[in-house]
Protein backbone atom coordinates (compact mmCIF):
# COMPACT_ATOMS: atom_id res chain seq x y z
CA UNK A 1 188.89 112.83 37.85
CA UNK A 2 186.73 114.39 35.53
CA UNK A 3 184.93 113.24 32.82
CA UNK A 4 181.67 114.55 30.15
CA UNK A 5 180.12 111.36 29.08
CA UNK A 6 177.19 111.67 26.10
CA UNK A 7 174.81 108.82 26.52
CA UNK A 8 172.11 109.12 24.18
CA UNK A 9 169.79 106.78 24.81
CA UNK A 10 166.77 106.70 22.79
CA UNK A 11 163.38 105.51 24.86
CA UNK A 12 160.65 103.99 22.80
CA UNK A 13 157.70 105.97 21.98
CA UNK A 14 154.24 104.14 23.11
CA UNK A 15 151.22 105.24 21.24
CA UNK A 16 147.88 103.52 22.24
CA UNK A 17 145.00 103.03 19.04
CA UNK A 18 141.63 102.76 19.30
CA UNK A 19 140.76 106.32 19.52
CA UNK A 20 143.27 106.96 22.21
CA UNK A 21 145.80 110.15 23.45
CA UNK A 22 149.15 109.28 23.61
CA UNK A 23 151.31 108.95 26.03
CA UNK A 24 155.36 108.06 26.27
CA UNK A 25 157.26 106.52 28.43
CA UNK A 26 159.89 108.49 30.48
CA UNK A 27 162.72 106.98 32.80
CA UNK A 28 164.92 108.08 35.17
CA UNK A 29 168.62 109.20 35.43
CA UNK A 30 170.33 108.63 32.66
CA UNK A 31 174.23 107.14 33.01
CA UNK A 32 176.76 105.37 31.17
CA UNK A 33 177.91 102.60 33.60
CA UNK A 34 181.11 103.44 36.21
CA UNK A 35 182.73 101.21 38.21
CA UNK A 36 182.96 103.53 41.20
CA UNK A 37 179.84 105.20 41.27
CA UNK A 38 176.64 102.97 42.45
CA UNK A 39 173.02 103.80 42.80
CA UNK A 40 172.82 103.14 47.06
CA UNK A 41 169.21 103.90 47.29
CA UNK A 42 166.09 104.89 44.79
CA UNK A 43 162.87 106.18 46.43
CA UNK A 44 160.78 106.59 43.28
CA UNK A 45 156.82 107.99 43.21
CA UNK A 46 154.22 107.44 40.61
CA UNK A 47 150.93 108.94 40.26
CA UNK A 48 149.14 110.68 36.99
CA UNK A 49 149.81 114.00 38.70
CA UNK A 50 153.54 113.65 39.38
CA UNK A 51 156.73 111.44 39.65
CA UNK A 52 159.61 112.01 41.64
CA UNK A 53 162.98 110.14 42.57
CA UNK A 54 165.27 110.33 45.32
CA UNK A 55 168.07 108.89 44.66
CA UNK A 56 171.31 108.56 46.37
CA UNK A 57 174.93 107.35 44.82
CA UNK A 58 177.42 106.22 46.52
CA UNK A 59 180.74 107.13 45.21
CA UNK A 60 183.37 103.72 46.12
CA UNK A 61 186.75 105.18 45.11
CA UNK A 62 188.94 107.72 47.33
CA UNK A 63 188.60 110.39 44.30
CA UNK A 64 186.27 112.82 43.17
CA UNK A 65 184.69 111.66 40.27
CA UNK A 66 182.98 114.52 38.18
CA UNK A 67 180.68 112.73 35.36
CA UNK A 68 177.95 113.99 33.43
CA UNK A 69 174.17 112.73 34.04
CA UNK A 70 172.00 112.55 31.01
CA UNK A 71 168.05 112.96 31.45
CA UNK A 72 166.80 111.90 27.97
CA UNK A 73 162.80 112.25 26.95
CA UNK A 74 161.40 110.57 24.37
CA UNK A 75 161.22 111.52 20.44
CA UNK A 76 157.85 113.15 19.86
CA UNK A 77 156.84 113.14 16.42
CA UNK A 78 155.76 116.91 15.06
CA UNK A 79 152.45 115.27 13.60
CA UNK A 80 150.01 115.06 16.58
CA UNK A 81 146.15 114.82 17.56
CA UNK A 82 144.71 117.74 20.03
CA UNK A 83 144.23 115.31 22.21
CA UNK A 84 147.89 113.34 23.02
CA UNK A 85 149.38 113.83 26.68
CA UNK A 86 150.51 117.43 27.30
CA UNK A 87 154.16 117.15 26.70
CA UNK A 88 154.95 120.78 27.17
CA UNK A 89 153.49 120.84 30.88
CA UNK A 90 156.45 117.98 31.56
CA UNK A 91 159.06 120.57 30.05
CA UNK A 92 158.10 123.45 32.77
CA UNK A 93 157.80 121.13 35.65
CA UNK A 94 160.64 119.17 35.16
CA UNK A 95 162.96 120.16 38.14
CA UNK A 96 166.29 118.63 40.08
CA UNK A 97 167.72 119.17 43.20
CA UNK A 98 171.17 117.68 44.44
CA UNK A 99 171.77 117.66 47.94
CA UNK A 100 168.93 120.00 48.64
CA UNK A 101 170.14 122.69 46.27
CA UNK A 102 167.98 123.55 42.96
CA UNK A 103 170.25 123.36 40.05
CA UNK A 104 169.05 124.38 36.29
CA UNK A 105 170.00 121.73 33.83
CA UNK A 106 170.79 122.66 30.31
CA UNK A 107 168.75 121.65 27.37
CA UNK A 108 169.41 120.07 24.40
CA UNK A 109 167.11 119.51 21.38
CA UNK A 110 167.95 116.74 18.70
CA UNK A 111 165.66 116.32 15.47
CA UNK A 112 164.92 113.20 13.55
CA UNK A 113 163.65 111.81 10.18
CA UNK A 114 162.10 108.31 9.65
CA UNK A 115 162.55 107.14 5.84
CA UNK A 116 160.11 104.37 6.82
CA UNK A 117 158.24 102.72 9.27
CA UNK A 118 161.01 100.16 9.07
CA UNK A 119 163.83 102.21 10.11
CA UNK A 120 164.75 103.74 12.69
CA UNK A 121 164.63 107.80 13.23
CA UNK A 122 167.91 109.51 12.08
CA UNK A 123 169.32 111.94 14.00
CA UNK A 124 169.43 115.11 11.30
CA UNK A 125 170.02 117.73 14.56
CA UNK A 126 172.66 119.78 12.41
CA UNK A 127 170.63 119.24 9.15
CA UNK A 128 168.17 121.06 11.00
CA UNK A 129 170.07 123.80 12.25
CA UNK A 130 171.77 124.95 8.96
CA UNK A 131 168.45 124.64 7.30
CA UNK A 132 167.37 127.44 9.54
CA UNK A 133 165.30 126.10 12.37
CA UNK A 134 165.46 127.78 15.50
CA UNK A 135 165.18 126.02 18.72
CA UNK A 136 161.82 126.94 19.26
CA UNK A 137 160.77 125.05 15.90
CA UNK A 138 162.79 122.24 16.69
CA UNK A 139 160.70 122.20 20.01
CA UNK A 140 157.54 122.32 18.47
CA UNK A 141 156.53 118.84 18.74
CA UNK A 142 156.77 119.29 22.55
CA UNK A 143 155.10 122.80 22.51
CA UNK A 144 152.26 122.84 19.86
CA UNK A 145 153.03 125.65 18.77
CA UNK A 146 152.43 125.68 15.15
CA UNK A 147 150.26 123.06 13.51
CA UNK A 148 151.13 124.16 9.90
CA UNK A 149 153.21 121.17 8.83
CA UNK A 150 153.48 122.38 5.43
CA UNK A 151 155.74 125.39 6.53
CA UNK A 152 158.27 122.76 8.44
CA UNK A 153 158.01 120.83 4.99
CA UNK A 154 158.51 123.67 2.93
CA UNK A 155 161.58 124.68 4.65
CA UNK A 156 162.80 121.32 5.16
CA UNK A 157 162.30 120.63 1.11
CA UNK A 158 164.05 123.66 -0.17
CA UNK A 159 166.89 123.29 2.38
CA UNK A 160 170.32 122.28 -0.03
CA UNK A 161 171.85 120.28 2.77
CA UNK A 162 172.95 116.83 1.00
CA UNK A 163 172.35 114.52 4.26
CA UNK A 164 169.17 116.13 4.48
CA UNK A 165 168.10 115.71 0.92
CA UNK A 166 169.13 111.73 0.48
CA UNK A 167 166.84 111.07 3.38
CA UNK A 168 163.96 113.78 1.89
CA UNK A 169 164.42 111.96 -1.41
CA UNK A 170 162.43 108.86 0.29
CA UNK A 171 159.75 111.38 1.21
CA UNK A 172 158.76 112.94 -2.42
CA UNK A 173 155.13 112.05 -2.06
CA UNK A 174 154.27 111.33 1.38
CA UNK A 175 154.07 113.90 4.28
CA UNK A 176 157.73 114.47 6.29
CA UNK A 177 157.66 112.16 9.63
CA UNK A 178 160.02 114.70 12.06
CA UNK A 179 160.56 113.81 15.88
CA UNK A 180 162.10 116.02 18.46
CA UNK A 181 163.64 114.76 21.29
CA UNK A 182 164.63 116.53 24.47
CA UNK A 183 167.50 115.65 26.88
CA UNK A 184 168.42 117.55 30.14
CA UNK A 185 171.73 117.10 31.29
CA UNK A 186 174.12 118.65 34.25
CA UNK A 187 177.32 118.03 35.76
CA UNK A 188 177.84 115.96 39.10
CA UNK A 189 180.62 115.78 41.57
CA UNK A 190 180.44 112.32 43.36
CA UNK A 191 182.92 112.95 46.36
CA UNK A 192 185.26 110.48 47.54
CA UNK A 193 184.12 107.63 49.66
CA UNK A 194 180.75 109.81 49.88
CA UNK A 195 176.82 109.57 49.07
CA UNK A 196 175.57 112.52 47.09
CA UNK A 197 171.49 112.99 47.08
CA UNK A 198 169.75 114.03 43.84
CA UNK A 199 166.10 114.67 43.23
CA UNK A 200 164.25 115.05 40.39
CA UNK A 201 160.46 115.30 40.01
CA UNK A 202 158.04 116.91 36.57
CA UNK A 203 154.57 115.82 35.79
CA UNK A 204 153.89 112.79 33.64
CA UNK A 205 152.89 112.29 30.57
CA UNK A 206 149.46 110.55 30.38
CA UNK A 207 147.09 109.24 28.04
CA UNK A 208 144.55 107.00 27.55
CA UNK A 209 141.64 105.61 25.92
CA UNK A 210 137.72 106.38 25.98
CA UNK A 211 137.43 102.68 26.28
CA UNK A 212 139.21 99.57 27.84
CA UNK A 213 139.78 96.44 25.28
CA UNK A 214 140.33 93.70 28.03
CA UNK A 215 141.91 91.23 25.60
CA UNK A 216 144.75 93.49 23.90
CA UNK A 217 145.19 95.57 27.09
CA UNK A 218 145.22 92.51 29.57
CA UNK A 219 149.00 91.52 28.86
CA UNK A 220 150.11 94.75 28.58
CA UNK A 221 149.29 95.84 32.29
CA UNK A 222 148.91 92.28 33.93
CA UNK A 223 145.02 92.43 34.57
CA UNK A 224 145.00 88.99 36.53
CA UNK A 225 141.88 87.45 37.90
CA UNK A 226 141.84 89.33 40.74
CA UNK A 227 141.52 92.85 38.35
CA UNK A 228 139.31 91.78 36.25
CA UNK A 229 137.20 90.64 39.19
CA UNK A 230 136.96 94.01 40.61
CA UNK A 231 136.49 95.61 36.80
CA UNK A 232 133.17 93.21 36.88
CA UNK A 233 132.07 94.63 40.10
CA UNK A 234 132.83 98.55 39.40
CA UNK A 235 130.97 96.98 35.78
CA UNK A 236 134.35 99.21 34.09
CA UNK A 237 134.97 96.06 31.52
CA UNK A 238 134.66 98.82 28.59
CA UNK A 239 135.33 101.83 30.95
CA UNK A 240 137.65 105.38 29.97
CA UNK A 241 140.88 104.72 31.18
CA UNK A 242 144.69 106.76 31.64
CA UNK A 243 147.76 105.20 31.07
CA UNK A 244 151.39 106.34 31.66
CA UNK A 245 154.90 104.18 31.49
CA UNK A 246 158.16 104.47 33.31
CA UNK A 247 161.80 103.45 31.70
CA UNK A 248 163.09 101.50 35.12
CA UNK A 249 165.61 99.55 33.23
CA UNK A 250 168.58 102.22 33.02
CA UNK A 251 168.73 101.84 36.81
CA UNK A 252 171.06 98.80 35.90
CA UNK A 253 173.68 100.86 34.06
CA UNK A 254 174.87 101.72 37.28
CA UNK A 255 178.16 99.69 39.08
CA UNK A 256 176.17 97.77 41.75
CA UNK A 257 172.63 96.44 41.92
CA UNK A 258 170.38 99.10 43.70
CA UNK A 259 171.09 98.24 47.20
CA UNK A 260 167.85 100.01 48.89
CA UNK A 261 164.82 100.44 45.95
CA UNK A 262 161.35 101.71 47.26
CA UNK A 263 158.58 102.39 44.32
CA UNK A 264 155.23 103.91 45.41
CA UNK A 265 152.36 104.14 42.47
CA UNK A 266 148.96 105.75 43.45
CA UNK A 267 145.76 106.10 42.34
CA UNK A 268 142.73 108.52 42.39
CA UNK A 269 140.11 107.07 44.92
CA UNK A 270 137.90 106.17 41.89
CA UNK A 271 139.87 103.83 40.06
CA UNK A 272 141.52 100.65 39.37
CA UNK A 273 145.24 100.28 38.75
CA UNK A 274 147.03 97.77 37.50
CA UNK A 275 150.85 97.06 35.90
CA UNK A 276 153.28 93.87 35.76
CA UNK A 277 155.91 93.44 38.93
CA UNK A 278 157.66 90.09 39.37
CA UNK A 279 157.90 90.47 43.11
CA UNK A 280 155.38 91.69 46.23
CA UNK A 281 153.11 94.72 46.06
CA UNK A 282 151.88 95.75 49.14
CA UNK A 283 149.06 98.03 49.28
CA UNK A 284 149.66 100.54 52.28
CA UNK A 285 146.53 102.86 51.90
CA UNK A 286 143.19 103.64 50.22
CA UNK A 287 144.95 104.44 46.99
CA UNK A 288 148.85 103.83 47.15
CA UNK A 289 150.66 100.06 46.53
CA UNK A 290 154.32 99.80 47.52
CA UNK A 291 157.14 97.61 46.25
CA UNK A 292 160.48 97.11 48.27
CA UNK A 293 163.51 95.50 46.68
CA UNK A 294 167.19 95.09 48.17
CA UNK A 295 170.01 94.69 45.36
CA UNK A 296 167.64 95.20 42.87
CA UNK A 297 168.66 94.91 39.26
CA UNK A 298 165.43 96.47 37.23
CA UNK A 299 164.51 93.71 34.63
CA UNK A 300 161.37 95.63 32.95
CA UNK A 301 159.96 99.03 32.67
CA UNK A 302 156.87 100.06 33.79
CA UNK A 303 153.22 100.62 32.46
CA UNK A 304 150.51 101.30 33.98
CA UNK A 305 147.08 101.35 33.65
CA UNK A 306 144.19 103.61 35.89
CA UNK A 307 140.62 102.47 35.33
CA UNK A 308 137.78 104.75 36.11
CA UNK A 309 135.26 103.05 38.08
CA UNK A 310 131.14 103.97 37.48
């Protein structure tokens, strides 16, 4: 049995204010939902240097079933301050093994324009591509580049493509809002009545804030009494802070609740962390917290918040 299934599933972009980086939320695989393949187990790690998931999936059927796993990163927009979370170091580290064995995923780069804040981005990849835009530009958003946004608008403005130009025509006196999006995908065997391991593991994109606001920032990251407590006693109520979020939900898409789910998040030795989980944390060193589920169905994603203490 063999199947290529395109999921495109756009993750929201999270950009914090107040003088803050950026930073997006990224998730893990990517799948549209089969009856005979199930997520067994998911051993996921979280820490501002890296993440990395084990996963295993258990194929139910007595067939092979070849399907096509999707990896999607957010949109990045191509307008961005020096100082947003380095979204080309992800790109080079991002890496996958299956069943021990390093396999190279292909690339694929999608480009979108917002007509307003309204609406949502529309996906203008081939627009792009007659217009002239190599891959490379396409990428810049993630790489950086080239910061001279009047040369993408120039191009982008003289360009005859029709779809292009209705869209453009919303645009005649404000700057061109363009997002690029990157999605890794590869083909996977699931033998018969088998478990096949895949790992995949890149470095995170974090941001932050020079300064905590404890009233927007408390509901956000579930800063209970407890947190705010020990942000009193490190006196980091207004402290510099990194942030970084996790798409857990598409862990559902799969045929089975997660039977075996293990989530480790750590911390630098000199902070506070803090994020929303509905059931036990269990903190099992100095700087790591560790949440166990059986036939877990992921209900929320993940943000979370690392505090520097003084």
């Amino acid at each position: 049995m063999n199947k290529c299934l395109w999921v495109l599933i756009l993750i929201n972009t999270t950009i914090l204010a107040n003088d803050s980086t950026g930073y997006v939320s990224t998730g893990g695989v990517q799948y549209l939902k089969n009856k005979d393949i199930q997520m067994y187990s998911e051993d996921l790690f979280i820490s501002k240097k890296q993440i990395k998931v084990d996963y295993q999936f258990k194929n139910l059927s007595n067939k092979d079933i070849t399907e096509t796993i999707i990896f999607p990163l957010p949109k990045i927009e191509n307008y961005f301050e020096s100082d947003f979370a380095d979204t080309e170091k992800l790109l080079k580290s991002f890496k996958v093994q299956v069943s021990g064995k390093s396999i190279q995923p292909k690339m694929h780069v999608r480009t979108f324009i917002q007509i307003d804040d309204q609406s949502k981005p529309i996906d203008l990849t081939t627009e792009f591509q007659h217009c002239g835009f190599t891959e490379k530009e396409m990428l810049n958003p993630w790489n950086r580049e080239d910061d001279q946004y009047d040369i993408f608008e120039e191009k982008l403005k003289k360009c005859p493509r029709p779809a292009l130009q209705k869209v453009l025509a919303r645009h005649q006196d404000e700057p061109i809002r363009w997002w690029s999006q990157v999605i890794y995908s590869w083909p996977q065997t699931f033998k018969a009545n088998a478990v096949t391991k895949v790992q995949h593991q890149y470095v995170p994109l974090v941001g932050g804030s020079v300064a905590l606001y404890a009233p927007e920032d408390s509901k956000t990251y579930c800063m209970d009494q407890n947190f705010q407590a020990g942000l009193k006693k490190a006196k980091s109520q207004n402290a510099a802070y990194s942030a970084l979020g996790y798409i857990l939900t598409t862990g559902a898409n799969w045929a089975k609740p997660i039977q075996n789910f293990k989530l480790t998040i750590e911390r630098d030795s000199n902070e506070l962390v803090s994020f929303c989980w509905l059931g036990r944390v269990k903190k099992i060193s100095a700087t790591q917290f560790q949440m166990i589920e059986k036939n877990f169905i992921p209900q929320q994603d993940l943000d979370i918040i690392f505090v520097q203490k003084f």
